[in-house]
N, C-alpha and C. Protein backbone atom coordinates (compact mmCIF):
# COMPACT_ATOMS: atom_id res chain seq x y z
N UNK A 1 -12.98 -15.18 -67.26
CA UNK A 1 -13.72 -15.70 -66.12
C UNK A 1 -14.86 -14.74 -65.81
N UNK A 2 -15.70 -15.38 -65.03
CA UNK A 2 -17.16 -14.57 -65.15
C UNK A 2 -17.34 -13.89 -63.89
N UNK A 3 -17.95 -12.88 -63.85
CA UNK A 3 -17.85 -11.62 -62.59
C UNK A 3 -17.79 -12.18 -61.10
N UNK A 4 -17.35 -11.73 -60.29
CA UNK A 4 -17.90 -12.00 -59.09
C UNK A 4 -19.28 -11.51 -58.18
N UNK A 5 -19.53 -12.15 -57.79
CA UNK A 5 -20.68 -11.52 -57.43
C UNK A 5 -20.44 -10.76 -55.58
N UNK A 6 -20.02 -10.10 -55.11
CA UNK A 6 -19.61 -8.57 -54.49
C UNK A 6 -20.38 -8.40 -53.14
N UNK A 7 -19.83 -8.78 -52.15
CA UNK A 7 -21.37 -8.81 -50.96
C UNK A 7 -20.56 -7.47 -49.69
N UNK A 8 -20.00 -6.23 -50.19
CA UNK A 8 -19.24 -5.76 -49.01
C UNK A 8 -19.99 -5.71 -47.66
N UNK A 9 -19.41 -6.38 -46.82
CA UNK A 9 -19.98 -5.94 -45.34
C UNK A 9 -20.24 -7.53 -44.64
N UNK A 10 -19.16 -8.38 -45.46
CA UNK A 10 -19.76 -9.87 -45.22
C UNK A 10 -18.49 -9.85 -43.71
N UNK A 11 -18.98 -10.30 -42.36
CA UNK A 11 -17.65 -10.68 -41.28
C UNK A 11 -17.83 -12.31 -40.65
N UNK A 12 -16.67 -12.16 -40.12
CA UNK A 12 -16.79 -13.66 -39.64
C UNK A 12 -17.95 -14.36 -38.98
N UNK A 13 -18.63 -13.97 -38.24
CA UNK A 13 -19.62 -14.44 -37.39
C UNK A 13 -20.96 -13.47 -37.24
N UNK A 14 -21.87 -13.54 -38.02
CA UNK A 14 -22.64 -12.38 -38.05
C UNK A 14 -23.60 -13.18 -37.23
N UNK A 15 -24.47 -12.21 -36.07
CA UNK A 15 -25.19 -12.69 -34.88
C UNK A 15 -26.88 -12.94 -35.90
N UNK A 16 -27.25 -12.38 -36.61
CA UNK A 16 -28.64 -11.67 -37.19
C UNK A 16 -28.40 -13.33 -37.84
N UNK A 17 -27.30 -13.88 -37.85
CA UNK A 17 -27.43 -15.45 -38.80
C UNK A 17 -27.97 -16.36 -38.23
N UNK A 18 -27.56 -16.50 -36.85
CA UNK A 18 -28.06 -17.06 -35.67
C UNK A 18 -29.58 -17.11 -35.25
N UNK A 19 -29.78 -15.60 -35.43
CA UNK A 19 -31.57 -15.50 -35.03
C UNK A 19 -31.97 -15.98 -36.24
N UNK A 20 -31.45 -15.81 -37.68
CA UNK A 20 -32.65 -16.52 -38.80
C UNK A 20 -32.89 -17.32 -37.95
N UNK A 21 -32.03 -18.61 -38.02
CA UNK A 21 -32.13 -19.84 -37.95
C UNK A 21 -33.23 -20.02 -36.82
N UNK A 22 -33.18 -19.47 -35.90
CA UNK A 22 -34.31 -19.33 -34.73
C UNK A 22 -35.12 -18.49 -34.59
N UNK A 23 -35.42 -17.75 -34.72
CA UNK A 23 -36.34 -16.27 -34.75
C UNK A 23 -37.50 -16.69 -35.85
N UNK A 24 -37.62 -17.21 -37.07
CA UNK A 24 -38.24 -16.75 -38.05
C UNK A 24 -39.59 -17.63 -38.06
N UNK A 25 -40.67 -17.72 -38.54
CA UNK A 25 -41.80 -18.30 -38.88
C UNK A 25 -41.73 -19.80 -39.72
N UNK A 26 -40.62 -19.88 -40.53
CA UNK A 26 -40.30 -20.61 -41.59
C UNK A 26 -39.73 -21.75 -40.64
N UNK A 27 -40.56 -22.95 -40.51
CA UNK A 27 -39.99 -24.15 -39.56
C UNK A 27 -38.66 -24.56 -40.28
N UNK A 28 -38.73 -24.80 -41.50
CA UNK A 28 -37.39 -25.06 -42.47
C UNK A 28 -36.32 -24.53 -42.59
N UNK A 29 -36.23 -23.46 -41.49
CA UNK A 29 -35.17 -22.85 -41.24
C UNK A 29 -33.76 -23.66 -40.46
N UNK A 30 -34.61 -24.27 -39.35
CA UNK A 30 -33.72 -24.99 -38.99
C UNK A 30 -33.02 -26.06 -39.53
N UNK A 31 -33.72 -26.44 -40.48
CA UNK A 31 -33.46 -27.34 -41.09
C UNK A 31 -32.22 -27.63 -42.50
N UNK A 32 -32.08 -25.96 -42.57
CA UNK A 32 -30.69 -24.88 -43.37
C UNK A 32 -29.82 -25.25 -42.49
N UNK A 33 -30.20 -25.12 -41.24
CA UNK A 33 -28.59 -24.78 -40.42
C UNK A 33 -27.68 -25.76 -40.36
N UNK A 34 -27.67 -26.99 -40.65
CA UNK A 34 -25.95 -28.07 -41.18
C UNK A 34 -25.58 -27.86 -42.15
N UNK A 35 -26.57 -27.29 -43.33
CA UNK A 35 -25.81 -26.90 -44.66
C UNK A 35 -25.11 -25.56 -44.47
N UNK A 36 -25.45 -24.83 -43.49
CA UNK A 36 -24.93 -23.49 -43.65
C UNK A 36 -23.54 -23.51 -42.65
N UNK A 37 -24.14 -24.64 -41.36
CA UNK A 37 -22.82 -24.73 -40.73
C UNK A 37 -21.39 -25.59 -41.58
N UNK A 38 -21.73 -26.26 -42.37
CA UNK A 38 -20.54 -27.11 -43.63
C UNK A 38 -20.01 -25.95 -44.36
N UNK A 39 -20.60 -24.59 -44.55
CA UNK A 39 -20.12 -23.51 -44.96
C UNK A 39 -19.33 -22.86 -44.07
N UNK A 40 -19.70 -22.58 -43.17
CA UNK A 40 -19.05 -21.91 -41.74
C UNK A 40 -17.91 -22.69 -41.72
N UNK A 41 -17.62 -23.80 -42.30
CA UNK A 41 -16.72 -24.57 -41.23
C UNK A 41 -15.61 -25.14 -41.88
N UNK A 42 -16.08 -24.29 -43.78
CA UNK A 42 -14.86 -24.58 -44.54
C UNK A 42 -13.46 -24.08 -44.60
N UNK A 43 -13.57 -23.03 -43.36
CA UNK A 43 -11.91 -22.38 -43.31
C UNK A 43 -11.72 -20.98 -42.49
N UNK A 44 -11.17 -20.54 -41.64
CA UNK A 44 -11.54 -19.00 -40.88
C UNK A 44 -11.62 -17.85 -41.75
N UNK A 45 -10.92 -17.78 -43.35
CA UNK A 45 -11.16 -16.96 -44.14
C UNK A 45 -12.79 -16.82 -44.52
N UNK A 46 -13.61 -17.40 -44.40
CA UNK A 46 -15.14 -17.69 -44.22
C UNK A 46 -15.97 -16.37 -44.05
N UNK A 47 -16.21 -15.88 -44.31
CA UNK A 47 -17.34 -14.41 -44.12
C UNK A 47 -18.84 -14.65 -44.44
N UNK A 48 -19.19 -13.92 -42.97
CA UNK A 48 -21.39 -14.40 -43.75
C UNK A 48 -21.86 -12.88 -43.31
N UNK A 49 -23.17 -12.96 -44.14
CA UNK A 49 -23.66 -11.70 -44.22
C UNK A 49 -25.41 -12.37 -44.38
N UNK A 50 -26.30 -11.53 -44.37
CA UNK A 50 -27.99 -11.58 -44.56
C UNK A 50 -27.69 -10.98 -45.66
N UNK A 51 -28.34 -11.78 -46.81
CA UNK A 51 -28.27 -10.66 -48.06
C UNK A 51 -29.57 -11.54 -48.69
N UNK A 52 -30.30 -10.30 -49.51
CA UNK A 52 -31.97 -10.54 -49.41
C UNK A 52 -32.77 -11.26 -48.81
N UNK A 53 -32.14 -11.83 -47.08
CA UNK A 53 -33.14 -11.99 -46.18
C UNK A 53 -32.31 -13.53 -46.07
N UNK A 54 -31.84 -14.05 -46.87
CA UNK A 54 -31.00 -15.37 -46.65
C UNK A 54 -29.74 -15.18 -46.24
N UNK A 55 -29.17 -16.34 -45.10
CA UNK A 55 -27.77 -16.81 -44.22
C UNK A 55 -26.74 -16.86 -46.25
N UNK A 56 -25.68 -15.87 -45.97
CA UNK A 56 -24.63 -16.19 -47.63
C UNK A 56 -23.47 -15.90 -46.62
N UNK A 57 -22.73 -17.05 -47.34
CA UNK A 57 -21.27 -17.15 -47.24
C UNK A 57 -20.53 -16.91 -48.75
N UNK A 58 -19.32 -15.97 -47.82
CA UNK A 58 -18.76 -15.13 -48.17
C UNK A 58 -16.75 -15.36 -48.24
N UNK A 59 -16.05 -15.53 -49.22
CA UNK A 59 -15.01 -15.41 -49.06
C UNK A 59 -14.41 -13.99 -49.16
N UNK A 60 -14.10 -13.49 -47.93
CA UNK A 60 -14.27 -11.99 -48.23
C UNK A 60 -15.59 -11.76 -48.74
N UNK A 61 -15.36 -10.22 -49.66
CA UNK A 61 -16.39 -9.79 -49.83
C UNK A 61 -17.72 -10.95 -51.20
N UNK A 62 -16.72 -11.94 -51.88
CA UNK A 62 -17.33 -12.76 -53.13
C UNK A 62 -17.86 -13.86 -52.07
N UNK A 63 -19.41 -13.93 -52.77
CA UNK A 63 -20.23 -14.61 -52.46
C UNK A 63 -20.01 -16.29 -52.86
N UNK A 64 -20.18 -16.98 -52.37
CA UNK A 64 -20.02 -18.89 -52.92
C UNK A 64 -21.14 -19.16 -52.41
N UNK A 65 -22.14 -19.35 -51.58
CA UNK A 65 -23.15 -19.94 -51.07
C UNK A 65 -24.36 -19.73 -50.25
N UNK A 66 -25.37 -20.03 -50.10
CA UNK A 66 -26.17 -19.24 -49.36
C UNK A 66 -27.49 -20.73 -48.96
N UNK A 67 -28.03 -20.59 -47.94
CA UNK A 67 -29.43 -21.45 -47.55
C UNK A 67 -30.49 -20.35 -47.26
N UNK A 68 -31.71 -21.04 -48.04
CA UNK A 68 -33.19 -20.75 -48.15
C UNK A 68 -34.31 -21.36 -47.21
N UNK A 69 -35.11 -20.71 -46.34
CA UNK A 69 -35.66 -21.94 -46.57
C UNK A 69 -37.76 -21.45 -47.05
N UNK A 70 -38.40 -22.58 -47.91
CA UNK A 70 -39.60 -22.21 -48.07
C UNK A 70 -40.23 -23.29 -46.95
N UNK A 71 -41.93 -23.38 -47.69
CA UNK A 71 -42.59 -24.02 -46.75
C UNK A 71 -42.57 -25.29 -46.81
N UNK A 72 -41.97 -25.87 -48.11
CA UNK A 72 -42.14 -27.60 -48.13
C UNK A 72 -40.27 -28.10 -48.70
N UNK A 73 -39.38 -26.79 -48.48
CA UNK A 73 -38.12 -27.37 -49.02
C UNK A 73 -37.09 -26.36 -48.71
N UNK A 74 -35.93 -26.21 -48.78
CA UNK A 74 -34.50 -26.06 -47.93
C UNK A 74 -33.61 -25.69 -49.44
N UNK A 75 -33.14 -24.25 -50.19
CA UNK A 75 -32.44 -24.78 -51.12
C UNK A 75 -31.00 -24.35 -50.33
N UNK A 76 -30.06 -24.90 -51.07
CA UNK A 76 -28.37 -24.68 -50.50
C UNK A 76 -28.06 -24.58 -52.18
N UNK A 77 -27.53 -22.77 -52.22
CA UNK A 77 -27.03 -22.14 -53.15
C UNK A 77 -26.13 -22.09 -53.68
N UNK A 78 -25.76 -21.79 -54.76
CA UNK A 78 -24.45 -21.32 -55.22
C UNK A 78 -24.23 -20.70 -56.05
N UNK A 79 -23.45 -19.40 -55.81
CA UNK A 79 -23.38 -17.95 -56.42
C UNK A 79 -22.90 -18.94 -58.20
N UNK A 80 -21.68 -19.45 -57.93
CA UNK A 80 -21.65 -20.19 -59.25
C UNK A 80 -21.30 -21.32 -59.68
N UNK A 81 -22.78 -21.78 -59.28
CA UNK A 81 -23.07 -23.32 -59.36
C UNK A 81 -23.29 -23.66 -60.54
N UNK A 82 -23.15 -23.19 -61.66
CA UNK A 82 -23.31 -23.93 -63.66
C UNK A 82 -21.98 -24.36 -63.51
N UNK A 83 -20.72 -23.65 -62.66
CA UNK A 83 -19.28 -24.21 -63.45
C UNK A 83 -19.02 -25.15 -62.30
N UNK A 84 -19.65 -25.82 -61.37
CA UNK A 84 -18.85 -26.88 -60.78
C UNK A 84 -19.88 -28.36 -60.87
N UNK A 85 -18.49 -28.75 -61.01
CA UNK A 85 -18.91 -30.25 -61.47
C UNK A 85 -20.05 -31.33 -60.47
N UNK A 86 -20.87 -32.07 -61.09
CA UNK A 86 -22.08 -32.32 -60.28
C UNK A 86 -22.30 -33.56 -60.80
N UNK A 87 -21.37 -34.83 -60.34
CA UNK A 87 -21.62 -36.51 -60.45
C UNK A 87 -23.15 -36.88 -60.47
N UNK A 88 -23.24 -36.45 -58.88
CA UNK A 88 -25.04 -37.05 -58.41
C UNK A 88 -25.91 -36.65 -58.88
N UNK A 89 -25.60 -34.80 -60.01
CA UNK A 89 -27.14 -34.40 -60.62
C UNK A 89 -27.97 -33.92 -59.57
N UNK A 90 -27.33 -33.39 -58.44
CA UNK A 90 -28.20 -32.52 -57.58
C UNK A 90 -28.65 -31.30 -57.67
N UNK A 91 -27.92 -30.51 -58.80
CA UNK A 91 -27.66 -29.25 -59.00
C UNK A 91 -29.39 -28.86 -60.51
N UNK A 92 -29.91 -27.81 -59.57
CA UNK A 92 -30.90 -27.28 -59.92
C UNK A 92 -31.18 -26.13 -60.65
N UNK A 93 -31.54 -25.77 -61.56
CA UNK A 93 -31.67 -24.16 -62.51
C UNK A 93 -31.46 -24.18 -63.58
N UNK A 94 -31.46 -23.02 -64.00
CA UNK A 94 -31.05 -22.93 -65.48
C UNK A 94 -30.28 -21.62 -65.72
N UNK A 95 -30.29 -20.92 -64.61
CA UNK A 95 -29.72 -19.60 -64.98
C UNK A 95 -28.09 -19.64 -65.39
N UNK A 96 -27.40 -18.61 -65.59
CA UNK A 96 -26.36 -18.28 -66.63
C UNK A 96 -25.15 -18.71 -65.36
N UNK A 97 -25.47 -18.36 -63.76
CA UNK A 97 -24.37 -18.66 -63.19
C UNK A 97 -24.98 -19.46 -61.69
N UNK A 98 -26.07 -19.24 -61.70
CA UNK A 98 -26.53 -19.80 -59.78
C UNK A 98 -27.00 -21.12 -60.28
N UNK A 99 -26.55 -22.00 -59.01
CA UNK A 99 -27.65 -23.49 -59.31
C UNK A 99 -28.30 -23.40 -57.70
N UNK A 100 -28.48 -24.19 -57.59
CA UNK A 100 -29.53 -24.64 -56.21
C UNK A 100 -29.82 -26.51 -55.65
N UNK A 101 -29.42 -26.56 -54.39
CA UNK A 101 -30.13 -27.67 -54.62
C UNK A 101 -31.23 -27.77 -53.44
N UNK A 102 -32.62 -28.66 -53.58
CA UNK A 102 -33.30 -28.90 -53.07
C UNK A 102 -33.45 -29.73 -52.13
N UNK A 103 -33.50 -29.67 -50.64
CA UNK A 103 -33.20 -30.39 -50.06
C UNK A 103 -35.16 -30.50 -49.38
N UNK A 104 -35.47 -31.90 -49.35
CA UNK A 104 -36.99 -31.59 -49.22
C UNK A 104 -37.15 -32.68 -47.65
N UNK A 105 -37.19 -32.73 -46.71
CA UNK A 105 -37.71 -33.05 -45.64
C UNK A 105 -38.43 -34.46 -45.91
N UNK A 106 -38.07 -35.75 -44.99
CA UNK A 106 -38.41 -37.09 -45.51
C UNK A 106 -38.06 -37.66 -46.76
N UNK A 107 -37.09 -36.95 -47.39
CA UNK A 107 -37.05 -37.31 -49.02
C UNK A 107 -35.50 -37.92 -49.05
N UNK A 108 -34.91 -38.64 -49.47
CA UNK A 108 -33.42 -39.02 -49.61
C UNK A 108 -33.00 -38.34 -50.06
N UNK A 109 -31.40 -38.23 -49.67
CA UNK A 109 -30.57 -36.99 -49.84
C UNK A 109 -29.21 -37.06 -50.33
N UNK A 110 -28.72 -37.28 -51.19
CA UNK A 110 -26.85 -37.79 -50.89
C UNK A 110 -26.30 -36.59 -50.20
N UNK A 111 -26.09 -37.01 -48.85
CA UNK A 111 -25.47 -35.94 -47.94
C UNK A 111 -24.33 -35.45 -48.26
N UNK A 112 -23.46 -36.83 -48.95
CA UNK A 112 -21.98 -36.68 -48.97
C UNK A 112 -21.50 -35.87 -50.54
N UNK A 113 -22.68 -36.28 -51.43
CA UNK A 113 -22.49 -35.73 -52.44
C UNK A 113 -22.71 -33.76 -52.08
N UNK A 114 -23.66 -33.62 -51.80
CA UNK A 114 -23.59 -32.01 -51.16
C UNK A 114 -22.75 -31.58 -50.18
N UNK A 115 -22.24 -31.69 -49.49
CA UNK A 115 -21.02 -31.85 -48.76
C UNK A 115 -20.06 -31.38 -49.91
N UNK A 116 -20.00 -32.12 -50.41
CA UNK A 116 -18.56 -32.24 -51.68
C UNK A 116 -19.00 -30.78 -52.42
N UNK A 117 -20.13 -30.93 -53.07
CA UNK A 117 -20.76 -29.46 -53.73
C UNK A 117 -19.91 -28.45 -52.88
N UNK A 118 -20.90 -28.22 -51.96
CA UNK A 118 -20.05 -27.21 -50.76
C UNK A 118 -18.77 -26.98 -50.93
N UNK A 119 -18.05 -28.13 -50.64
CA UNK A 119 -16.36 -27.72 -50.69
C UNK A 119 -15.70 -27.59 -51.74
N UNK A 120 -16.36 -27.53 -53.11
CA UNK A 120 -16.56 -27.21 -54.39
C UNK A 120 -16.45 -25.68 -54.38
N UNK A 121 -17.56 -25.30 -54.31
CA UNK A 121 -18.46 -24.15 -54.04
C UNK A 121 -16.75 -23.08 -53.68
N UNK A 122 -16.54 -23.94 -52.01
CA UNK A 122 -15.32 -22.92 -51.76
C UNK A 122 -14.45 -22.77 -52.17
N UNK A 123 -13.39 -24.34 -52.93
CA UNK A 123 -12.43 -24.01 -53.64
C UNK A 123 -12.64 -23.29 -54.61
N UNK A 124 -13.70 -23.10 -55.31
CA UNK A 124 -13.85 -22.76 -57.12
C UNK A 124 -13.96 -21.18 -56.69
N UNK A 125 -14.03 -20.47 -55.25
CA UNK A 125 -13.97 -18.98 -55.16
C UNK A 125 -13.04 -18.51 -54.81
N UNK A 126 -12.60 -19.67 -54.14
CA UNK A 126 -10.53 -19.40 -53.58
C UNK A 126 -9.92 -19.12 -55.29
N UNK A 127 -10.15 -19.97 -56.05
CA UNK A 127 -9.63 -20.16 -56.87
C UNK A 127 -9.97 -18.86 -57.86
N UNK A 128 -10.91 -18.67 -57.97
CA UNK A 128 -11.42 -17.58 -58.80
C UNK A 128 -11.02 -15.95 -58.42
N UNK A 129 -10.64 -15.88 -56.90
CA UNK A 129 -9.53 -15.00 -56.09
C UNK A 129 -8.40 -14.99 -55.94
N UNK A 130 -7.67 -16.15 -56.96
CA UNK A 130 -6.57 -16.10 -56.72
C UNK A 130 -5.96 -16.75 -55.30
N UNK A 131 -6.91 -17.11 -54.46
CA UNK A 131 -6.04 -17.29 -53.00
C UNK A 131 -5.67 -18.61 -53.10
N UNK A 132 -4.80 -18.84 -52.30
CA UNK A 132 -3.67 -19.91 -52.62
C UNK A 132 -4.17 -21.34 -51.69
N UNK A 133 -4.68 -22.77 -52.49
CA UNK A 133 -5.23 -23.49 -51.61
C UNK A 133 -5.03 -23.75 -50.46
């Protein structure tokens, strides 16, 4: 199985997550915050941290997910998004372990299909920790 990716210092409720979402220049910020709250809200074992300036959720210290946001689009991350399974084809990249998906403002969305990603996202790090569903 392939490394984890290691975020020490991730806690339950980090306040600095809160001001992204409001504080920042980037209008698309707000527009992160239901994808990031579907993260928040997958279980109290849940940990978030700011890590290179983006809201990441954290099981414990291993990373599963994170929201971006730029000036014309919203991505909702995943530390290792190549190994989970993706019906709708939402899943974005090419790299060896992160995918991404693009969520773009006025544009259709399968909500429910990302949703599912998400709770993907968490089992496949429970699982990859050993912790017990």
């Amino acid at each position: 199985m392939e490394p984890l990716f290691l975020l020490p210092g991730a806690v339950r409720r980090d306040p600095a997550i809160d001001a992204w979402f409001t504080d920042g220049e980037e209008a698309m910020r707000g527009f992160a915050r239901p994808w990031f709250e579907k993260m928040r809200g997958l279980g109290d074992d849940v940990r978030e941290l700011l890590h290179d300036g983006c809201p990441t959720a954290c099981l414990g210290d291993a990373a599963f997910g994170y929201v971006n946001a730029f000036r014309a689009h919203v991505n909702v991350g995943f530390y290792h998004g190549a190994s989970l399974e993706d019906p709708a084809g939402l899943l974005e990249g090419s790299g060896k372990r992160m995918r991404h998906v693009k969520v773009r403002w006025g544009e259709p969305l399968d909500e429910a299909a990302l949703g599912a990603l998400i709770a993907a996202a968490y089992r496949d790090i429970r699982a990859r920790l050993g912790a017990p569903a």
